[in-house]
C-alpha atoms as a PDB file:
ATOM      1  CA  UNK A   1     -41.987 -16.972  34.846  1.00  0.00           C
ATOM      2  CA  UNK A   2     -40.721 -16.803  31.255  1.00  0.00           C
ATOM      3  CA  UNK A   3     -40.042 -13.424  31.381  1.00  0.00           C
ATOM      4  CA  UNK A   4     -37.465 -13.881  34.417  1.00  0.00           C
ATOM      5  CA  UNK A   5     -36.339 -17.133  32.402  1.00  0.00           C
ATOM      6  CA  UNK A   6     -35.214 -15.157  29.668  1.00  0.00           C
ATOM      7  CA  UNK A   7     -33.455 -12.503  31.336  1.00  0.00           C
ATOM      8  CA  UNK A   8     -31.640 -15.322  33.362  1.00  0.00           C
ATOM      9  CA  UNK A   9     -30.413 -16.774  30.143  1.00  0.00           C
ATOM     10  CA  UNK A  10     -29.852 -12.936  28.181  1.00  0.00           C
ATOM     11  CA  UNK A  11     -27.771 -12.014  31.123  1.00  0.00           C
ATOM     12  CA  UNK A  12     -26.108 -15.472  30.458  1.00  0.00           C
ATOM     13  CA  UNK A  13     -25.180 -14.636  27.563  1.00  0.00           C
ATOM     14  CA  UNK A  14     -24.042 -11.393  28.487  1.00  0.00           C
ATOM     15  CA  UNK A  15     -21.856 -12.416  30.589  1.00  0.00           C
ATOM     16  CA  UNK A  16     -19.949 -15.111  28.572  1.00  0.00           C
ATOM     17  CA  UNK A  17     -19.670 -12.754  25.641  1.00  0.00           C
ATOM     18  CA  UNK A  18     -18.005 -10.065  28.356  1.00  0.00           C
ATOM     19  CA  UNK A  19     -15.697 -12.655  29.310  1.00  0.00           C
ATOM     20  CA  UNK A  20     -14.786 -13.580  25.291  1.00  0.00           C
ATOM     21  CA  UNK A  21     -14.238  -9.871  25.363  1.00  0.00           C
ATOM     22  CA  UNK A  22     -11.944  -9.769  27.788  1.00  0.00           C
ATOM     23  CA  UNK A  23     -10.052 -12.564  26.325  1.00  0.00           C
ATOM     24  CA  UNK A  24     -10.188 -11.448  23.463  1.00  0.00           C
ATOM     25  CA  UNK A  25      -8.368  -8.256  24.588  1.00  0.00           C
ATOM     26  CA  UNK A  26      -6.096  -9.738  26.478  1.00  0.00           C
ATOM     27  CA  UNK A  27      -4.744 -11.829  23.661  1.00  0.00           C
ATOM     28  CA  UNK A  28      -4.758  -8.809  21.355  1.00  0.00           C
ATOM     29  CA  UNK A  29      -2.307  -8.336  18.934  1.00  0.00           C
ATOM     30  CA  UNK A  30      -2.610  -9.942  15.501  1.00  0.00           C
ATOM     31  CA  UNK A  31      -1.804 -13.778  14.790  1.00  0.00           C
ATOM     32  CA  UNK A  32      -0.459 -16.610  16.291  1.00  0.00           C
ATOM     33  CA  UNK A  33       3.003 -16.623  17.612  1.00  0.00           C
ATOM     34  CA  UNK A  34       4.864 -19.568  17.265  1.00  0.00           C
ATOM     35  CA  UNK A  35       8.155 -18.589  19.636  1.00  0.00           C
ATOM     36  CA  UNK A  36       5.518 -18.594  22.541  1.00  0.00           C
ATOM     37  CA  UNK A  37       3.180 -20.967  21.299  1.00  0.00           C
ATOM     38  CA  UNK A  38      -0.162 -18.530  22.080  1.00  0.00           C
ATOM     39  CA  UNK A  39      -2.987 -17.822  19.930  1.00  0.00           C
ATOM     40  CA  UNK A  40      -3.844 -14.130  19.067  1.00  0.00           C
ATOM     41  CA  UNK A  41      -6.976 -12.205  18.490  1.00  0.00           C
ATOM     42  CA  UNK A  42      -7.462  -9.066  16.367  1.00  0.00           C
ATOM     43  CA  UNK A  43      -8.306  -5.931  17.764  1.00  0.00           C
ATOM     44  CA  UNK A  44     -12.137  -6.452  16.197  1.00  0.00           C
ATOM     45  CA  UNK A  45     -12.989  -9.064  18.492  1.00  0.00           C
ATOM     46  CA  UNK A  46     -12.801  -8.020  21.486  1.00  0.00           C
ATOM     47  CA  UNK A  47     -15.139  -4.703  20.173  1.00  0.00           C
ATOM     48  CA  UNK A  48     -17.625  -7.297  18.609  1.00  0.00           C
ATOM     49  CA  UNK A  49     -17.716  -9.316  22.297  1.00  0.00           C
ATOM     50  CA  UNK A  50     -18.499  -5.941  23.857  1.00  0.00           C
ATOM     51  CA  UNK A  51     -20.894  -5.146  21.354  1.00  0.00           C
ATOM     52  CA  UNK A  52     -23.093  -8.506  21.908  1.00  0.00           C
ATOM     53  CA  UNK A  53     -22.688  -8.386  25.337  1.00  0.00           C
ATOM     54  CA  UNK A  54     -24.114  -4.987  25.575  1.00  0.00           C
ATOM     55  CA  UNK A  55     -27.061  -6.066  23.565  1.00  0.00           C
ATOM     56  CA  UNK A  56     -28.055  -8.841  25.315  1.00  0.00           C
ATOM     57  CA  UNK A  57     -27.670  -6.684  28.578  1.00  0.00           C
ATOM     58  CA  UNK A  58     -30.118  -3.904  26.723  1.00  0.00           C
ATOM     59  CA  UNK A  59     -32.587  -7.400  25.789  1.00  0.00           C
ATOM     60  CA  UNK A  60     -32.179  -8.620  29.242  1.00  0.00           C
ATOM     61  CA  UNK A  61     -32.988  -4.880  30.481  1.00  0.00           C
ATOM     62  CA  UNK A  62     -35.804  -4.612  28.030  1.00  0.00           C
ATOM     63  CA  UNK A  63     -37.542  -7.897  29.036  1.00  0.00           C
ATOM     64  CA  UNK A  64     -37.511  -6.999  32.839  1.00  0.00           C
ATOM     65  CA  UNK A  65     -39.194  -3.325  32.313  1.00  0.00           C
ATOM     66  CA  UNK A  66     -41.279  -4.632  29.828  1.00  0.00           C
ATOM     67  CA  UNK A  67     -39.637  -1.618  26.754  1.00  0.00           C
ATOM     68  CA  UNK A  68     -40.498  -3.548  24.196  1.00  0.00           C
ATOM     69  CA  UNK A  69     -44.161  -4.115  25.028  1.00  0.00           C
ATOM     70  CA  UNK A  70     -44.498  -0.552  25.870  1.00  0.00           C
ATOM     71  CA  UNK A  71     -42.661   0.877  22.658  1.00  0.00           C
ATOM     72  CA  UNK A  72     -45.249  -1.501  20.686  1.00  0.00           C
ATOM     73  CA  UNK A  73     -48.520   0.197  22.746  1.00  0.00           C
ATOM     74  CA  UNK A  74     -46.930   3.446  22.126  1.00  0.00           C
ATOM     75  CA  UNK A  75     -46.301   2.809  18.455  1.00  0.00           C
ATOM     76  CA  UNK A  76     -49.962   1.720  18.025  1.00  0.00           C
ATOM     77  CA  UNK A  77     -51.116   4.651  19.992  1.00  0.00           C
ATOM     78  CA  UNK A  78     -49.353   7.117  17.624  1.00  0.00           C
ATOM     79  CA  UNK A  79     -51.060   5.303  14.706  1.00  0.00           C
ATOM     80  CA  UNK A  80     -54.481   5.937  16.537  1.00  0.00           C
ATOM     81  CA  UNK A  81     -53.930   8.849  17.132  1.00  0.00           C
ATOM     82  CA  UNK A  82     -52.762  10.008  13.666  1.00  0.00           C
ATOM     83  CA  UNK A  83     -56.030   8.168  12.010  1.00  0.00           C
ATOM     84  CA  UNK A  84     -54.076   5.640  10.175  1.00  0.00           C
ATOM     85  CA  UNK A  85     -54.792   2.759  12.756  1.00  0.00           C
ATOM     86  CA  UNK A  86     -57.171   0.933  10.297  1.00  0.00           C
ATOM     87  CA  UNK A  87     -54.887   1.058   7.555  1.00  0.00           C
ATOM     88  CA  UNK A  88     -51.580  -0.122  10.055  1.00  0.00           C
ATOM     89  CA  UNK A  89     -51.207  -3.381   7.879  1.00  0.00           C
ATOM     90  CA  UNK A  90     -50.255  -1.827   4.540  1.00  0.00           C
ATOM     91  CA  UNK A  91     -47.576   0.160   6.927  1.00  0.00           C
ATOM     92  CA  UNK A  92     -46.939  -2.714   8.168  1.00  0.00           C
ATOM     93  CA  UNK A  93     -45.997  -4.914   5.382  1.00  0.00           C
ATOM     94  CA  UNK A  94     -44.158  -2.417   4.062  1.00  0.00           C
ATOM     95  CA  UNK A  95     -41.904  -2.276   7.041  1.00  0.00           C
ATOM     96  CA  UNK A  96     -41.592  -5.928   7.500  1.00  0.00           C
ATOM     97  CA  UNK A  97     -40.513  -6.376   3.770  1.00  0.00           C
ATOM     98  CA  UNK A  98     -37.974  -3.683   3.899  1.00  0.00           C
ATOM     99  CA  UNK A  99     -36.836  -5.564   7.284  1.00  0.00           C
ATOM    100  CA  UNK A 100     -36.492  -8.726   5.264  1.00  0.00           C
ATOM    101  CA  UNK A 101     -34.970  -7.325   2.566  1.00  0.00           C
ATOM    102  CA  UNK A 102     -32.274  -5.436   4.300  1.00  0.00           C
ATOM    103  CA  UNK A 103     -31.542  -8.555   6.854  1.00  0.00           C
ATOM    104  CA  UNK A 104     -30.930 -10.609   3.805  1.00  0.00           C
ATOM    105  CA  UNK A 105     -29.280  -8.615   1.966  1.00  0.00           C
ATOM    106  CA  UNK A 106     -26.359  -7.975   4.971  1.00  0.00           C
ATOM    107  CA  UNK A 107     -26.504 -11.580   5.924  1.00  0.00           C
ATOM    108  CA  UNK A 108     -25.595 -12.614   1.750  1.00  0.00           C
ATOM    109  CA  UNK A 109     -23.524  -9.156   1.364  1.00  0.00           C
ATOM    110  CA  UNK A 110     -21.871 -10.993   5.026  1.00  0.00           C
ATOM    111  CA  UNK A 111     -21.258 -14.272   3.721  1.00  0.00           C
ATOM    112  CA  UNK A 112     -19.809 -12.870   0.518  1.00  0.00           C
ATOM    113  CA  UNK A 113     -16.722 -11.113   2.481  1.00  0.00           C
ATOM    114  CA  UNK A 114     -16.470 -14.614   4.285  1.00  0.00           C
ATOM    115  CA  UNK A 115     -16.248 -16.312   0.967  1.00  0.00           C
ATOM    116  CA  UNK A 116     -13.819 -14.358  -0.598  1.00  0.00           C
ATOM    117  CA  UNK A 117     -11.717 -13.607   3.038  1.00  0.00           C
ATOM    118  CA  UNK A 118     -11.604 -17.289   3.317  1.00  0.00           C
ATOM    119  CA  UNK A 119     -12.686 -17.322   6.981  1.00  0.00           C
ATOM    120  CA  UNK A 120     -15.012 -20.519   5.856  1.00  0.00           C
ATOM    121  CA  UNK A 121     -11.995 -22.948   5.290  1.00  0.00           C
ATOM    122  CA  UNK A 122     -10.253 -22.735   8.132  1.00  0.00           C
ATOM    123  CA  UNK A 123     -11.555 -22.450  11.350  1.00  0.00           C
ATOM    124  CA  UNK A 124     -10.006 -20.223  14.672  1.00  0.00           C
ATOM    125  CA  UNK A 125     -11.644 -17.745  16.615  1.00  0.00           C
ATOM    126  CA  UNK A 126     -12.882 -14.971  13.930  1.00  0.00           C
ATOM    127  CA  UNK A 127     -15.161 -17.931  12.433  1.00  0.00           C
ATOM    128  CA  UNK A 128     -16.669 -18.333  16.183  1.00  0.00           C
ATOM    129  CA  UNK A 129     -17.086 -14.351  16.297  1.00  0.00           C
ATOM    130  CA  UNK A 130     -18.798 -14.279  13.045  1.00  0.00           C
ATOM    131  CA  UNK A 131     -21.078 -17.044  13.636  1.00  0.00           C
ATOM    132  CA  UNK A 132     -21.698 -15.013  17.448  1.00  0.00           C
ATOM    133  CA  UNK A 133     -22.451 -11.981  15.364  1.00  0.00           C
ATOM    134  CA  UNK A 134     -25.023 -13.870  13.186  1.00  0.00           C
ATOM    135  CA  UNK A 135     -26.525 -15.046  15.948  1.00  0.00           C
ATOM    136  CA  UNK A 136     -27.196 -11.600  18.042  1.00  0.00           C
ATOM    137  CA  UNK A 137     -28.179  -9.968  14.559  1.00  0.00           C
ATOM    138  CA  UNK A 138     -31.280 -12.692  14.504  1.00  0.00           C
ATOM    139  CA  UNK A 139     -31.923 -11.212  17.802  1.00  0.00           C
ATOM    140  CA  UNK A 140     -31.978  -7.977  16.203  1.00  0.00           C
ATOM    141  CA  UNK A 141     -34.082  -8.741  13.981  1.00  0.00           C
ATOM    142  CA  UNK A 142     -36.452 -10.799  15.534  1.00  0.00           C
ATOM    143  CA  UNK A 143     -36.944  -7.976  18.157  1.00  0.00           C
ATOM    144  CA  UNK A 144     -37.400  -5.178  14.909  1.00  0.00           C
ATOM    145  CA  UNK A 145     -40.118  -7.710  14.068  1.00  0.00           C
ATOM    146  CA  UNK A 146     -41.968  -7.824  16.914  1.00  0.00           C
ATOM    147  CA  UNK A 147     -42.407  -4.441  17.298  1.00  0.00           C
ATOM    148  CA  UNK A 148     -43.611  -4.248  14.202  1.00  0.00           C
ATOM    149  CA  UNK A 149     -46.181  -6.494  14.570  1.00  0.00           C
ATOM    150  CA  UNK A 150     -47.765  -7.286  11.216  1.00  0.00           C
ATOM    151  CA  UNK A 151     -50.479  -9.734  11.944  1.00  0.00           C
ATOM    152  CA  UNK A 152     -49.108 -12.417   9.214  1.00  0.00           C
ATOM    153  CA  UNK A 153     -45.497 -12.458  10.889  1.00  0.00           C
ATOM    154  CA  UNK A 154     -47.033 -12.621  14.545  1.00  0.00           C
ATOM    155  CA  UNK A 155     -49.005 -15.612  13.366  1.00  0.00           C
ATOM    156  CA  UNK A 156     -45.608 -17.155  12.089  1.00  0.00           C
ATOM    157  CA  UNK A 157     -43.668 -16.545  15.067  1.00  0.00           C
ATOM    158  CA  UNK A 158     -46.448 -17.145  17.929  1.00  0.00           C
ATOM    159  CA  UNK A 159     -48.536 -19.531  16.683  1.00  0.00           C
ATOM    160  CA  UNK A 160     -47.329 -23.449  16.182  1.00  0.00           C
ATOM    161  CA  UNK A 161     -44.545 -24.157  16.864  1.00  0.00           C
ATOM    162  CA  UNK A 162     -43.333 -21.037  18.879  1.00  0.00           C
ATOM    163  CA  UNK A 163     -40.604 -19.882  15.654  1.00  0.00           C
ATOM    164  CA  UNK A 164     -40.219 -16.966  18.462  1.00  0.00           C
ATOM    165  CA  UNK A 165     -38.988 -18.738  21.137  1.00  0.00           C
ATOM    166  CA  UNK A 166     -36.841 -20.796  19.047  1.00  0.00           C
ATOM    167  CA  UNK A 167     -34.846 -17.885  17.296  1.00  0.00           C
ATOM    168  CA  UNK A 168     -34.745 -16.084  20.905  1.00  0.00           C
ATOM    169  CA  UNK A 169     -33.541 -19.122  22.470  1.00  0.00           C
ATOM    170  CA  UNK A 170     -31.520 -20.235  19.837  1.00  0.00           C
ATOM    171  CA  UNK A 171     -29.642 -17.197  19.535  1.00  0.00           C
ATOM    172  CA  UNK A 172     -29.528 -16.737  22.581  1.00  0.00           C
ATOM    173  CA  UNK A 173     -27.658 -19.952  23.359  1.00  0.00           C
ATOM    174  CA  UNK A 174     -25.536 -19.739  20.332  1.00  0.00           C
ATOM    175  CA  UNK A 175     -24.190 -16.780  21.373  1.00  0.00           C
ATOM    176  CA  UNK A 176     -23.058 -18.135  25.356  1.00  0.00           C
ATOM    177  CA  UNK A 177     -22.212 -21.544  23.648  1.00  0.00           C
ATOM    178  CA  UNK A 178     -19.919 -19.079  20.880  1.00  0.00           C
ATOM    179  CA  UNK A 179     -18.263 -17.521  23.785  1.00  0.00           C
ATOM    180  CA  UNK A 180     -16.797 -20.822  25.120  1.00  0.00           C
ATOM    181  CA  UNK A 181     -15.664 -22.178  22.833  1.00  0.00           C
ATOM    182  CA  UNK A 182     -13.670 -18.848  21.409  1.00  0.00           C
ATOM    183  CA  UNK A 183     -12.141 -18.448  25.035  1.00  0.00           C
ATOM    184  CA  UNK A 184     -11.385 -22.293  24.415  1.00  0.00           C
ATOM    185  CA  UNK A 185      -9.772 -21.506  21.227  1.00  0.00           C
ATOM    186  CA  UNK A 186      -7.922 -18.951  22.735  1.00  0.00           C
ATOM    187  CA  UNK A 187      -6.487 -20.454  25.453  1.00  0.00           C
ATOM    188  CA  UNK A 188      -5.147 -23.381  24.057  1.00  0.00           C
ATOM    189  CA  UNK A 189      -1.773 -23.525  22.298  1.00  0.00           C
ATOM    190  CA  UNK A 190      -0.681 -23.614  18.902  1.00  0.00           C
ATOM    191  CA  UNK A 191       0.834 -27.557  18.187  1.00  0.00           C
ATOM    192  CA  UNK A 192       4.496 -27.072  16.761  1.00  0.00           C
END
């Protein structure tokens, strides 16, 4: 039942961030313009709407079949049968910290290039796409961390209060929610 809940809402998503996509290409072509009164989108949006969409299409894919579940057997199985089973959790730590590390190092290296690009004081449709691309790299990296299942992180995300289901559904939903509103933004016109 959850499983075909969450492919409902991943092929949700999906589908709003293909239609920010196409909106996105349809309004192509730089900045605003004034004479017509339209709002424009750069050419990177429409490639970054594409780009989520196909992920959550691969999640929604992945849930279904059950990929992820079997990639995680067939991870552990390789362990076993290499002979470093027992020892998984110092491989395992490792991994997970170089996870960490390298997700927070892109997300601060990320918000750097917003600071200085100034896309944080004034708001428009890139802001929305950033904060959409946020969102579907915590998806990324939730999923990295489930495979890699290091029994101190499973007990974080599984356990309590579910920190799992709230970064998959959270992301999840920011993501369709970010697609509105940029085809919102879009759509409306520029006040003279």
């Amino acid at each position: 039942m959850l499983t075909t809940i969450a492919v409902i809402l991943y092929l949700v998503a999906a589908t709003l961030a293909f239609w920010a996509a196409l909106a996105a290409i349809e309004k192509a072509g730089g900045k605003a313009d004034r004479k017509t009164g339209c709002v424009r989108a750069p050419a990177w949006h429409g490639r970054m709407w594409l780009i989520i969409a196909a992920l959550f299409v691969a999640l929604a894919i992945s849930r279904q079949f059950g990929i992820e579940e079997a990639l995680r057997i067939w991870l552990r199985g390789g362990l076993q049968a290499d002979g470093v089973y027992q020892q998984r959790r110092e491989y395992q730590a490792i991994l997970a910290s170089l996870i960490i590390v390298i997700t927070s190092l892109g997300a601060m290296g990320g918000f750097a290039l917003m600071v200085k690009g100034g896309m944080l004081r004034r708001s428009g449709p890139s802001r929305i796409v950033v904060f959409a691309i946020l969102a579907a790299c915590t998806m990324v990296m939730l999923v990295i961390l489930r495979l890699v299942s290091l029994h101190m992180l499973d007990v974080l995300l599984f356990r309590g209060p579910r920190l799992n289901w709230l970064l998959d559904i959270g992301s999840t939903f920011v993501v369709g929610g970010a697609s509105v509103r940029y085809v919102q933004v879009l759509a409306r016109k520029i006040r003279r």
